[in-house]
Protein backbone atom coordinates (compact mmCIF):
# COMPACT_ATOMS: atom_id res chain seq x y z
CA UNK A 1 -83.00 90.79 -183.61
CA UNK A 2 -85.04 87.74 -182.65
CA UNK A 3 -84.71 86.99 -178.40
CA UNK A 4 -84.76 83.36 -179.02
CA UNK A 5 -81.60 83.56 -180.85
CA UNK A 6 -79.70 84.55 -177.70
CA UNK A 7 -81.63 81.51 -176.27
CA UNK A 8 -80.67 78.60 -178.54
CA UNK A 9 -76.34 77.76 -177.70
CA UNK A 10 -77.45 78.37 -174.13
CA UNK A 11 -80.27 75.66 -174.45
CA UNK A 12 -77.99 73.62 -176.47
CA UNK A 13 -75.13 74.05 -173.91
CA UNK A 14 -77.84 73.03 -171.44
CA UNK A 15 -78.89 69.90 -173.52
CA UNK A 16 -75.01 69.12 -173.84
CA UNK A 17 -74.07 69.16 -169.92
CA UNK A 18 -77.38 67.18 -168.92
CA UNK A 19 -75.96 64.07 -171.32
CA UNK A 20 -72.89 64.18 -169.93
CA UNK A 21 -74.11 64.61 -166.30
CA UNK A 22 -76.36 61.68 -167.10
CA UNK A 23 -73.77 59.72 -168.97
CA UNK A 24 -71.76 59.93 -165.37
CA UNK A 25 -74.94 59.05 -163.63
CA UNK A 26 -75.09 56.00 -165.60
CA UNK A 27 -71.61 55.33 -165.50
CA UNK A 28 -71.66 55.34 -161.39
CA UNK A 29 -74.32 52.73 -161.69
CA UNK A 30 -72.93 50.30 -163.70
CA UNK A 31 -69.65 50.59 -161.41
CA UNK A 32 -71.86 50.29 -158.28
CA UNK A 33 -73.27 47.13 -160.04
CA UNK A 34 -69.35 45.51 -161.19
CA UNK A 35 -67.61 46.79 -158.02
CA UNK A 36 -68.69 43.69 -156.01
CA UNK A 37 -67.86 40.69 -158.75
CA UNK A 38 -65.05 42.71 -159.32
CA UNK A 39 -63.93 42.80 -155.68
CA UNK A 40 -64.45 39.17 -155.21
CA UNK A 41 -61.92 38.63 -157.75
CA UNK A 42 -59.05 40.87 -156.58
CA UNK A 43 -59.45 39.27 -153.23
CA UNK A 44 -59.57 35.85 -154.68
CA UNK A 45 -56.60 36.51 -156.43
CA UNK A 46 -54.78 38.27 -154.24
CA UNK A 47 -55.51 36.60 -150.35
CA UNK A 48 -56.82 40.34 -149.35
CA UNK A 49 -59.66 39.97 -147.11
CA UNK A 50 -58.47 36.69 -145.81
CA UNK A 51 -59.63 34.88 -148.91
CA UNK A 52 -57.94 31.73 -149.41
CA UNK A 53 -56.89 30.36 -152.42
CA UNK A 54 -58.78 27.77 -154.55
CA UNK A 55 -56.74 24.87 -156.69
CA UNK A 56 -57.47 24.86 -160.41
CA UNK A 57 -57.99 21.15 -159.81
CA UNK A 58 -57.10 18.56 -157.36
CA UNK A 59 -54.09 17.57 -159.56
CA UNK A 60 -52.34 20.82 -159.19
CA UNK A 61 -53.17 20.95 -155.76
CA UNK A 62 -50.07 20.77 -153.62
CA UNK A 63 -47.01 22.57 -152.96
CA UNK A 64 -45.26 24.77 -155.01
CA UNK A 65 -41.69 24.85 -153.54
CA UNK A 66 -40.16 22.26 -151.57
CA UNK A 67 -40.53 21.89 -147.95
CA UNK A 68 -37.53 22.24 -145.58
CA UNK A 69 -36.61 19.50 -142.98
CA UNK A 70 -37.17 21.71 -140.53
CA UNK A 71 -40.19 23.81 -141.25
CA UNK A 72 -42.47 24.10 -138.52
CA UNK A 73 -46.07 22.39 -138.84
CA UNK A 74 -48.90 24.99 -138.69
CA UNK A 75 -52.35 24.21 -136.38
CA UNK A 76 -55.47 24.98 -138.34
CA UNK A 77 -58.46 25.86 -136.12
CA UNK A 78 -62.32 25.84 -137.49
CA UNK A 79 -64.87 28.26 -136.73
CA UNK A 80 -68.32 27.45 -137.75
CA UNK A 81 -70.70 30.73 -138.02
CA UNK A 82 -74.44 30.61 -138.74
CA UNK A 83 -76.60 33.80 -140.08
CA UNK A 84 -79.96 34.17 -136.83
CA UNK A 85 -82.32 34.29 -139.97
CA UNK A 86 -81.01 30.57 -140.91
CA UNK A 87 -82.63 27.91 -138.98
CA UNK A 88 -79.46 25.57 -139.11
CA UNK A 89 -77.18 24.02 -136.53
CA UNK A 90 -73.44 24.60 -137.97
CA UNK A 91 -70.73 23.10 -136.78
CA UNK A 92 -66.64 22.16 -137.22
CA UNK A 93 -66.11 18.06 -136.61
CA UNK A 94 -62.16 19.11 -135.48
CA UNK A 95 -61.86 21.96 -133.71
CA UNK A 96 -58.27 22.21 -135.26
CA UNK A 97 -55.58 20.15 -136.93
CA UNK A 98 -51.52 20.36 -137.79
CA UNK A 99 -50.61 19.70 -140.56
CA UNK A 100 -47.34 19.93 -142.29
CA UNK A 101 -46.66 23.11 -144.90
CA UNK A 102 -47.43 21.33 -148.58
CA UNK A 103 -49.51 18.27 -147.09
CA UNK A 104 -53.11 17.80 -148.59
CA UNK A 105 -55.43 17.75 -145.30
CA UNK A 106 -58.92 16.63 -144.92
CA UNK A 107 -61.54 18.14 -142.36
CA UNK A 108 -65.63 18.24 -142.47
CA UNK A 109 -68.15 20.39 -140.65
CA UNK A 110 -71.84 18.97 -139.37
CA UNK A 111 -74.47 20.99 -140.47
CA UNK A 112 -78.48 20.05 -139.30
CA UNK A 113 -81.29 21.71 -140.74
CA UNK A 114 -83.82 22.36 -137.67
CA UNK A 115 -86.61 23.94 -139.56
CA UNK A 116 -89.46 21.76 -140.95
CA UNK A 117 -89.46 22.59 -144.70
CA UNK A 118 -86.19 21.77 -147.26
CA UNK A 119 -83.74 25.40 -147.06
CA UNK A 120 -80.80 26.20 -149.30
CA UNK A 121 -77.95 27.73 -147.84
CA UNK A 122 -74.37 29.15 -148.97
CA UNK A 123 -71.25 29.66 -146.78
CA UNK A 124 -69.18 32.55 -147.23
CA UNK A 125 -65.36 31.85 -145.78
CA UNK A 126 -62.21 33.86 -144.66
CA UNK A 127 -58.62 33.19 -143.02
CA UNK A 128 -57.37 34.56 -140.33
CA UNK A 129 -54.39 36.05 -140.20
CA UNK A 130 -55.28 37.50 -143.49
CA UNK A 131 -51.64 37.99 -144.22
CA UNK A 132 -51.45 33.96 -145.13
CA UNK A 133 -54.65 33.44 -146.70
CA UNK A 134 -52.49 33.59 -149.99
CA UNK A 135 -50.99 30.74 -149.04
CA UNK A 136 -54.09 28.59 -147.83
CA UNK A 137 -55.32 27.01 -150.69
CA UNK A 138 -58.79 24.69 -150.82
CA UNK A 139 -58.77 21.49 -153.00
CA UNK A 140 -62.60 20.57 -152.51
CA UNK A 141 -65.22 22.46 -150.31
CA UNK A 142 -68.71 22.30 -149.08
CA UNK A 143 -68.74 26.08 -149.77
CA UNK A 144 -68.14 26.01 -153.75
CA UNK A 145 -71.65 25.24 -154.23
CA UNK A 146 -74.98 25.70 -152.44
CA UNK A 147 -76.05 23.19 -149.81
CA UNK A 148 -79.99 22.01 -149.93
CA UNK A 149 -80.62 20.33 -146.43
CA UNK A 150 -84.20 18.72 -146.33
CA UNK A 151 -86.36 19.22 -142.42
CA UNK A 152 -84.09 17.59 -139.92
CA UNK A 153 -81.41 16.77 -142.06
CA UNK A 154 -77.90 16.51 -141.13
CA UNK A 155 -74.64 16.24 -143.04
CA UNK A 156 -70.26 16.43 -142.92
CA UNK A 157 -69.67 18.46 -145.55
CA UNK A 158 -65.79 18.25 -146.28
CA UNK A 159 -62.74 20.75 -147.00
CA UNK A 160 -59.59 19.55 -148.57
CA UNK A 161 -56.64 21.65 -148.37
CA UNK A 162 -53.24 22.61 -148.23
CA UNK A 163 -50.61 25.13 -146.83
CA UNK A 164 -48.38 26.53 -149.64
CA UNK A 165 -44.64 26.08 -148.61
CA UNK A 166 -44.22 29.40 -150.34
CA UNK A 167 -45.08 30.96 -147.04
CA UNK A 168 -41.84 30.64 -145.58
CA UNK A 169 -40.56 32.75 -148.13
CA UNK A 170 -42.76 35.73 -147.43
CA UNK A 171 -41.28 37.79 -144.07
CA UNK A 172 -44.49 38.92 -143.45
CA UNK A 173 -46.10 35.67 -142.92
CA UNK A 174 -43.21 32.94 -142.05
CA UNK A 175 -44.13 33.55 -138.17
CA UNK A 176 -47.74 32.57 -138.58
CA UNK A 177 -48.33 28.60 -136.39
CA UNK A 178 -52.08 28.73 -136.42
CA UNK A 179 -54.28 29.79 -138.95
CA UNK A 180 -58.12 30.01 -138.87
CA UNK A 181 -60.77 28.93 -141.04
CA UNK A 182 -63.93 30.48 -140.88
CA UNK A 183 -67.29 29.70 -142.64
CA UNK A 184 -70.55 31.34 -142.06
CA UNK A 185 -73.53 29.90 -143.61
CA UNK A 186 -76.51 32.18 -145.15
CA UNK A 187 -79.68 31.52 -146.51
CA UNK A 188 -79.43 31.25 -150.52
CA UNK A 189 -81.72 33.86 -152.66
């Protein structure tokens, strides 16, 4: 009887459980690389995180269920965040506003660059408490593009938005008077 006979399903069985080992391999890769697009869009479309929600366009942009008489205006507060490797001066023009649940409102934020060559930056944002970021909803913002700032050059950059009425409806969330908006701006890649 030939030895190598013996040999051959094992090598094969070998052969078979390295392709699948690599196949998973692979597979935990390309989920490594889709987990954070993916996650950007569950929290987009869901408020987790503190995400707020962004209008389709600014004709939809408003609220979605009618306001009671008597529903209680809500303060908004800005916080204005820059990254240390980012040689920009950040900054909210309000420190907060109140503004009635449904009611389009209109704030900026200063930004100066302070180095001496033209820099690119991004802003990532959140609510706080995150349990009404569902209901925050942005019209127009500084932070749906990337912001190019030449040396020494300052700008308002503006944010347009809205509280949905919908949030008295949610008992989680109905207690909530001020609500935060946070940016922090980054260098762009």
């Amino acid at each position: 009887m030939d030895p190598s006979a013996d040999r051959r399903p094992a090598a094969r069985a070998n052969v078979r459980i390295g392709l699948v080992l690599g196949g998973v391999a692979l597979g935990m890769v390309g989920l490594a690389f889709a987990a954070v697009p993916l996650y950007r869009v569950f929290c987009q479309v869901t408020g987790y995180g503190g995400t707020p929600q962004v209008a389709a366009d600014g004709a939809d942009a408003g609220a979605s269920a009618a306001v009671p008489a008597d529903a209680p205006p809500i303060t908004v507060r800005f916080d204005a965040n820059v990254n240390p490797e980012l040689p920009w001066r950040f900054r909210p023009n309000d420190r907060a506003v109140t503004v009635s649940l449904g009611e389009q409102a209109l704030s900026s934020y200063h930004a100066v660059n302070t180095a001496d060559r033209a820099i690119t930056g991004t802003a990532t944002f959140n609510v706080t408490p995150a349990k009404v970021a569902r209901y925050f909803t942005k019209v127009d913002c500084f932070c749906f593009t990337r912001q190019r700032l030449e040396p020494g050059q300052a700008v308002d950059m503006p944010v347009l938005f809205y509280i949905d009425p919908a949030l008295l409806d949610d008992v989680r969330a109905r207690d909530v008077r001020t609500i935060t908006l946070s940016y922090t701006f980054y260098g762009a890649t």
